[in-house]
PDB file of N, CA and C in Angstrom:
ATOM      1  N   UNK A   1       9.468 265.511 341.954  1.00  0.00           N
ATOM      2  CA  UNK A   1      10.269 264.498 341.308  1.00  0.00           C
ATOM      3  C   UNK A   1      10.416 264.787 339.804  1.00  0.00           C
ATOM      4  N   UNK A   2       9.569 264.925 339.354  1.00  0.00           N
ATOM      5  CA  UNK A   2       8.998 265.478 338.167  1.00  0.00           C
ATOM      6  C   UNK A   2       9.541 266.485 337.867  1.00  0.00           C
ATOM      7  N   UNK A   3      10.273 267.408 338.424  1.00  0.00           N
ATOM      8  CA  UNK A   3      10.962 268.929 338.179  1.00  0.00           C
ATOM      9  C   UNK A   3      12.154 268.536 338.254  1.00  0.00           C
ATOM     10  N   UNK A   4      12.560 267.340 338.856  1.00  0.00           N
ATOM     11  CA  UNK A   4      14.669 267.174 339.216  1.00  0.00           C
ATOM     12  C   UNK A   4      15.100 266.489 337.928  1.00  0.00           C
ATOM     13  N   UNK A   5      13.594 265.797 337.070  1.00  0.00           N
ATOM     14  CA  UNK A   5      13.869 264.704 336.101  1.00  0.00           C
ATOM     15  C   UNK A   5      14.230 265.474 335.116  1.00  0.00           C
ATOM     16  N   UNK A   6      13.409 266.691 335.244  1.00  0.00           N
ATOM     17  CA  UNK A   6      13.698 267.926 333.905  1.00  0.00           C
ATOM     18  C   UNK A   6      14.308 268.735 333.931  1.00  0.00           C
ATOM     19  N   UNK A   7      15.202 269.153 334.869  1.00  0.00           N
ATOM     20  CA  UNK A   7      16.256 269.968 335.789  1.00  0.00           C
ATOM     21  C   UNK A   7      17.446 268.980 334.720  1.00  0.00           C
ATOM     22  N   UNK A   8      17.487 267.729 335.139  1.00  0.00           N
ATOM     23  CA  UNK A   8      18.621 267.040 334.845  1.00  0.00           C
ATOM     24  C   UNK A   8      18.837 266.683 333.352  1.00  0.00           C
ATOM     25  N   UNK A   9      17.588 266.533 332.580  1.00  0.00           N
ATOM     26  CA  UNK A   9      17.328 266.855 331.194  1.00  0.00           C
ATOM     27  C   UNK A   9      17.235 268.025 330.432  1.00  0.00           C
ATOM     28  N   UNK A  10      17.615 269.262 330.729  1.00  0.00           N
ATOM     29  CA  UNK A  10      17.880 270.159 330.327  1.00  0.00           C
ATOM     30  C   UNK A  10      19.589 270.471 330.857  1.00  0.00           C
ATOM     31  N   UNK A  11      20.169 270.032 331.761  1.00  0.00           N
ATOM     32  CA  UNK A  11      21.396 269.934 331.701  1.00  0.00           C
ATOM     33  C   UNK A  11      22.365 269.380 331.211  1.00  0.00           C
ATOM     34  N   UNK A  12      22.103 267.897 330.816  1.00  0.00           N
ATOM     35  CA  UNK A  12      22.244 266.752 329.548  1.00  0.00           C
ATOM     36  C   UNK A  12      22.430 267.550 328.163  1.00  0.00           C
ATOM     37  N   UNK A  13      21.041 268.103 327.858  1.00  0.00           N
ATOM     38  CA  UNK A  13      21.156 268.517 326.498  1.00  0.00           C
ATOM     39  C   UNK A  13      21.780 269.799 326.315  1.00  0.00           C
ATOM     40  N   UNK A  14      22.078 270.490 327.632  1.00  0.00           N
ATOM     41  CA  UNK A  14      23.232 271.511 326.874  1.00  0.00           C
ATOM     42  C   UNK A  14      24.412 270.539 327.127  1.00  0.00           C
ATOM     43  N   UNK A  15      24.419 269.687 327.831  1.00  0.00           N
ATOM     44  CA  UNK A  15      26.172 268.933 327.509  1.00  0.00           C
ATOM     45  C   UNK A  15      26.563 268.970 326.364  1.00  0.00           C
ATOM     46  N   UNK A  16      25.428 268.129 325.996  1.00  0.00           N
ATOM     47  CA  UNK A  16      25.695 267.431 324.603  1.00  0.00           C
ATOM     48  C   UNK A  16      25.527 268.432 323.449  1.00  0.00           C
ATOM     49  N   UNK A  17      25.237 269.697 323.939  1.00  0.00           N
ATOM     50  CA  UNK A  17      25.433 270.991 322.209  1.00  0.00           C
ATOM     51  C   UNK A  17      26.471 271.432 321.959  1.00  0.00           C
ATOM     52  N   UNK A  18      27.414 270.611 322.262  1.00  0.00           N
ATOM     53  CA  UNK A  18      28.884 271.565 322.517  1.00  0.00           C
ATOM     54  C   UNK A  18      29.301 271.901 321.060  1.00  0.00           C
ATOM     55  N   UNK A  19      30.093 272.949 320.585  1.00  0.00           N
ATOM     56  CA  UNK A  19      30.018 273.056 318.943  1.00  0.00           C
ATOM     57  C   UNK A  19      30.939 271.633 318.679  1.00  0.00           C
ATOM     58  N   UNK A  20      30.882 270.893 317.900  1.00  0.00           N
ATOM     59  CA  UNK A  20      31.706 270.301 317.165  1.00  0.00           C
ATOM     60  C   UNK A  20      31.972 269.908 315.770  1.00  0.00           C
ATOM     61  N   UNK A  21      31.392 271.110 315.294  1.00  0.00           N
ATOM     62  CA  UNK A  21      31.371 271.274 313.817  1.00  0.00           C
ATOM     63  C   UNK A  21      32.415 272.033 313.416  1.00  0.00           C
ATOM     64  N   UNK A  22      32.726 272.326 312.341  1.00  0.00           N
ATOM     65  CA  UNK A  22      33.722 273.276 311.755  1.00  0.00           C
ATOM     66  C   UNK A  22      33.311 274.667 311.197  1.00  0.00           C
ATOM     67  N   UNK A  23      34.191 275.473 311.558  1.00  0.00           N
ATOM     68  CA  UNK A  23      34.303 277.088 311.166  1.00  0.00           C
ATOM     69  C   UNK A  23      33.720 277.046 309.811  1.00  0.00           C
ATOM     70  N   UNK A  24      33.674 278.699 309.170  1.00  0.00           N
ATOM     71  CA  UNK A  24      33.513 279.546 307.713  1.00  0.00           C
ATOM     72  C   UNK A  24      35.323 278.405 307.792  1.00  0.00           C
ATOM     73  N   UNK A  25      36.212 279.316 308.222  1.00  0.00           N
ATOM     74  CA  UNK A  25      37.619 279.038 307.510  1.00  0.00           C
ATOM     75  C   UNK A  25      37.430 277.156 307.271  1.00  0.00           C
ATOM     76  N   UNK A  26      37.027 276.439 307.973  1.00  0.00           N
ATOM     77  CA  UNK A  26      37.591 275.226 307.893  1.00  0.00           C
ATOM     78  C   UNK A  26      36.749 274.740 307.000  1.00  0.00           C
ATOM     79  N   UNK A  27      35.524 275.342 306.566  1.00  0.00           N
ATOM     80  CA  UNK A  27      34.974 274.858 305.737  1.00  0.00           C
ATOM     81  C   UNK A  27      35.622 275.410 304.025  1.00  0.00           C
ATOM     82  N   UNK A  28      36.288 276.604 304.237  1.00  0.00           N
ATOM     83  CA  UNK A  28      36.873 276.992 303.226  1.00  0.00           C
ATOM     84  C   UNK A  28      38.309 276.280 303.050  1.00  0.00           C
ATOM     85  N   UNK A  29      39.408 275.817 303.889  1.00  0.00           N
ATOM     86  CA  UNK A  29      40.132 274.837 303.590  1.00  0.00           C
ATOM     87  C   UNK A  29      39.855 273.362 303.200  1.00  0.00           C
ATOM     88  N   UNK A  30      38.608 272.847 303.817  1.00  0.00           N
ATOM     89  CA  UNK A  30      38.153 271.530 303.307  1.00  0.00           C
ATOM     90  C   UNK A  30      38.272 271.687 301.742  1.00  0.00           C
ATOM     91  N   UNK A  31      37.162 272.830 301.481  1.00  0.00           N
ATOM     92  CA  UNK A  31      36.803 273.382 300.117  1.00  0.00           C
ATOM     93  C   UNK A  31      37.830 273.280 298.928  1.00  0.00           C
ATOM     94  N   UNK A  32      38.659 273.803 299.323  1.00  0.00           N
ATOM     95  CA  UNK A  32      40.097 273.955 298.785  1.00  0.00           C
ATOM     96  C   UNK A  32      40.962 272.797 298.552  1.00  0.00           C
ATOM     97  N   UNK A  33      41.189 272.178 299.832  1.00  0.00           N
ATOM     98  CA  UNK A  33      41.792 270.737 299.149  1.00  0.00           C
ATOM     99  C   UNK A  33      40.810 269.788 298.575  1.00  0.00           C
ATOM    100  N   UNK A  34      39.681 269.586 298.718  1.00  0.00           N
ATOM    101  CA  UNK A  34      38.446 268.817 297.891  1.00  0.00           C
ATOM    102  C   UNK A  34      39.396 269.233 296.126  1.00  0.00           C
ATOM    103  N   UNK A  35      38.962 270.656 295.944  1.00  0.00           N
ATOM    104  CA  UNK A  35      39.336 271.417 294.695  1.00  0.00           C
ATOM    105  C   UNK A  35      40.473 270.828 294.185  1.00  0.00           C
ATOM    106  N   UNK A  36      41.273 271.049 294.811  1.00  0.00           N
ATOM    107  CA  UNK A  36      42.993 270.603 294.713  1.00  0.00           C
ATOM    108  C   UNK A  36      42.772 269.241 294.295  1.00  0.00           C
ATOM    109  N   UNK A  37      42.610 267.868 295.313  1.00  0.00           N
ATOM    110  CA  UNK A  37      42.540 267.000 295.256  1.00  0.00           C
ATOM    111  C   UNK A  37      42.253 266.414 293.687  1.00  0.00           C
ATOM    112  N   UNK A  38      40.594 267.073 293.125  1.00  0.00           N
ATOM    113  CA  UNK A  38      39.735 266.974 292.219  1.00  0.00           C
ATOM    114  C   UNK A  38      40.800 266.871 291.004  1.00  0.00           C
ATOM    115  N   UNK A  39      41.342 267.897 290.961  1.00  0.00           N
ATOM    116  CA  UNK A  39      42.439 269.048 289.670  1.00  0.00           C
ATOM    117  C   UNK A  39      43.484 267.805 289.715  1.00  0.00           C
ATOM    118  N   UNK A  40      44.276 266.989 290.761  1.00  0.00           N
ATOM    119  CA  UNK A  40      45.186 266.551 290.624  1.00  0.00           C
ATOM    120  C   UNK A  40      44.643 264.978 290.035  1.00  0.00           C
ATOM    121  N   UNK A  41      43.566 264.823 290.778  1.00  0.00           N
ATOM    122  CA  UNK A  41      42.706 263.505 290.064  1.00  0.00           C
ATOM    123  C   UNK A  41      42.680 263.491 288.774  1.00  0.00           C
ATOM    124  N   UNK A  42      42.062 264.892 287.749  1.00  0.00           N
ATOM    125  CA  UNK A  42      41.646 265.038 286.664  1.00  0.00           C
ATOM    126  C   UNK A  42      42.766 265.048 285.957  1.00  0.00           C
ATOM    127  N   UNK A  43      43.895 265.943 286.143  1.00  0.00           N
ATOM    128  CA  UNK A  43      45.447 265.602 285.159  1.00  0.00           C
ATOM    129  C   UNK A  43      45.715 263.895 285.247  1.00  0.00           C
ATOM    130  N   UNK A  44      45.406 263.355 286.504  1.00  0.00           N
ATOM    131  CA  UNK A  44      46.227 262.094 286.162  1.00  0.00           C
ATOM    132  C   UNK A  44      45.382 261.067 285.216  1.00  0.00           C
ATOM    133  N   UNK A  45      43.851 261.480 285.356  1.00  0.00           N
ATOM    134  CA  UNK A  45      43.557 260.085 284.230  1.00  0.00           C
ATOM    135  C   UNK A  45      43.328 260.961 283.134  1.00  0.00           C
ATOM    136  N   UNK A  46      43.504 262.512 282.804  1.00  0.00           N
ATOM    137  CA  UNK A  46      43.658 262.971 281.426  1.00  0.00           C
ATOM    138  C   UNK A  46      45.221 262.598 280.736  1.00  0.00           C
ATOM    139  N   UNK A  47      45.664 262.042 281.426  1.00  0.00           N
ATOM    140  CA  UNK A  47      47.304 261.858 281.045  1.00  0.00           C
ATOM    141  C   UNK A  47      47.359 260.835 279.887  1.00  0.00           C
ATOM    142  N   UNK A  48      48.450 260.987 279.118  1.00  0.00           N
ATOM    143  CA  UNK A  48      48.174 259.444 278.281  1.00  0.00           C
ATOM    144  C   UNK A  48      48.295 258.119 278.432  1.00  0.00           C
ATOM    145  N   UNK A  49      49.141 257.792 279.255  1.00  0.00           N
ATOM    146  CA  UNK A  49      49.065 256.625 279.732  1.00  0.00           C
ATOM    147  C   UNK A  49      48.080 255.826 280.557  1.00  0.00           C
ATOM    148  N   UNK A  50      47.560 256.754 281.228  1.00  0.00           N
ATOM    149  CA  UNK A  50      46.128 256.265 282.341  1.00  0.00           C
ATOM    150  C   UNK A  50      45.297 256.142 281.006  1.00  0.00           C
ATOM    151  N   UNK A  51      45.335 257.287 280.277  1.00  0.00           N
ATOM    152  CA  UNK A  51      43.748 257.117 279.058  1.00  0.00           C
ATOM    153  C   UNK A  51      43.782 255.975 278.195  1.00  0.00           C
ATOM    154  N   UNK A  52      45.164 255.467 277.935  1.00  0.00           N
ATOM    155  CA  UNK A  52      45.838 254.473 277.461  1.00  0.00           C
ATOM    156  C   UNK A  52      44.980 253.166 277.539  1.00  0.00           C
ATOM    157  N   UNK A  53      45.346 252.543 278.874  1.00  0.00           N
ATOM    158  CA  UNK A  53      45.055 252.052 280.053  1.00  0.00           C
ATOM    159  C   UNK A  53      43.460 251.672 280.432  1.00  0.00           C
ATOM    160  N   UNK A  54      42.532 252.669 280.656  1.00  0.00           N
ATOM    161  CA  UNK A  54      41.582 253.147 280.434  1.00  0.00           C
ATOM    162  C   UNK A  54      40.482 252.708 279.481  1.00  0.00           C
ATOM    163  N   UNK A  55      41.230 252.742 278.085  1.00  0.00           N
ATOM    164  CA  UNK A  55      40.561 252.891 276.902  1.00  0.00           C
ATOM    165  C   UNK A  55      41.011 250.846 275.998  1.00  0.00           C
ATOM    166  N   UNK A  56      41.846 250.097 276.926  1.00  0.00           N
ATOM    167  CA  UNK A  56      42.556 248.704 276.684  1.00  0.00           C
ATOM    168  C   UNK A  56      41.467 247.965 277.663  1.00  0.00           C
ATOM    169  N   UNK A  57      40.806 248.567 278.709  1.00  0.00           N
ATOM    170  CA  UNK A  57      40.192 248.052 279.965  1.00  0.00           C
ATOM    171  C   UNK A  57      39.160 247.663 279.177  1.00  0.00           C
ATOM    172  N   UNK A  58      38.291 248.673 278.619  1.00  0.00           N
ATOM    173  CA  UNK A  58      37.231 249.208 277.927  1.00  0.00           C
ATOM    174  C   UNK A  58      37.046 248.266 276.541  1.00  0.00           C
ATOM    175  N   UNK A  59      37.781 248.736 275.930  1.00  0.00           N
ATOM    176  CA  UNK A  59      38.095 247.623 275.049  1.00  0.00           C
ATOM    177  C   UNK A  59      38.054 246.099 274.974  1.00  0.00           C
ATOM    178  N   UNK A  60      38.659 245.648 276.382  1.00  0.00           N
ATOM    179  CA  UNK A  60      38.504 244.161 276.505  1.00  0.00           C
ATOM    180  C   UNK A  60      37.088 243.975 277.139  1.00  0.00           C
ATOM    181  N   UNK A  61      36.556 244.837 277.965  1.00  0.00           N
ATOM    182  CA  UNK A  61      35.472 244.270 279.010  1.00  0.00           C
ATOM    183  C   UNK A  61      34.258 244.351 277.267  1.00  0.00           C
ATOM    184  N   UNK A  62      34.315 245.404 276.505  1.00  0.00           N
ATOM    185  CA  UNK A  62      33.305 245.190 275.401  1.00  0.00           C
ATOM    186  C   UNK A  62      33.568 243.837 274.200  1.00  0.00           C
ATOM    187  N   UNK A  63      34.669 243.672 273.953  1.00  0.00           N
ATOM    188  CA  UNK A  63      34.867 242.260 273.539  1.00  0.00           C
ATOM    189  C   UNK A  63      35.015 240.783 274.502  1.00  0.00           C
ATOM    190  N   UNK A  64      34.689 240.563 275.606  1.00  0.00           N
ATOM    191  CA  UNK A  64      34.818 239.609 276.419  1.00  0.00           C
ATOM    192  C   UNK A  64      33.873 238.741 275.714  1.00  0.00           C
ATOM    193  N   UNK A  65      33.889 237.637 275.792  1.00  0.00           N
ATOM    194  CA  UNK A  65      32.382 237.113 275.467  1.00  0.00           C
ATOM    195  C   UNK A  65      31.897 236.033 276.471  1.00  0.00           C
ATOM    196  N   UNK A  66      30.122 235.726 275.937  1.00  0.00           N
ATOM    197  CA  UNK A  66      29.890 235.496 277.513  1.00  0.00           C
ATOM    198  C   UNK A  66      29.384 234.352 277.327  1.00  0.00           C
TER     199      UNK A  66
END
């Protein structure tokens, strides 16, 4: 009984190893748009109007009073 229980538990756990992770490549496209993403983030609040914006936020939340 004892041998069919572990027969059937070693067949389970290769079910369940199936790859479902991602490649070298897909980890190098993730990589890449992360990068991308980052670069397009960083122009938009280096821009002047966001820093603008930004720096009026900043401004009011340090003069608020409490």
């Amino acid at each position: 009984m004892f041998s069919k229980i572990r027969k059937a538990a070693v067949r389970l756990r290769g079910a369940c190893r199936q790859d479902a992770g991602m490649v070298t490549s897909e980890y190098a496209m993730g990589i890449i748009a992360a990068v991308a993403f980052a670069m397009l983030l960083y122009k938009v609040v280096n821009s002047g109007q966001v820093q603008a914006e930004l720096q009026a936020i900043v401004k009011r939340a340090l003069g608020a009073r409490m």
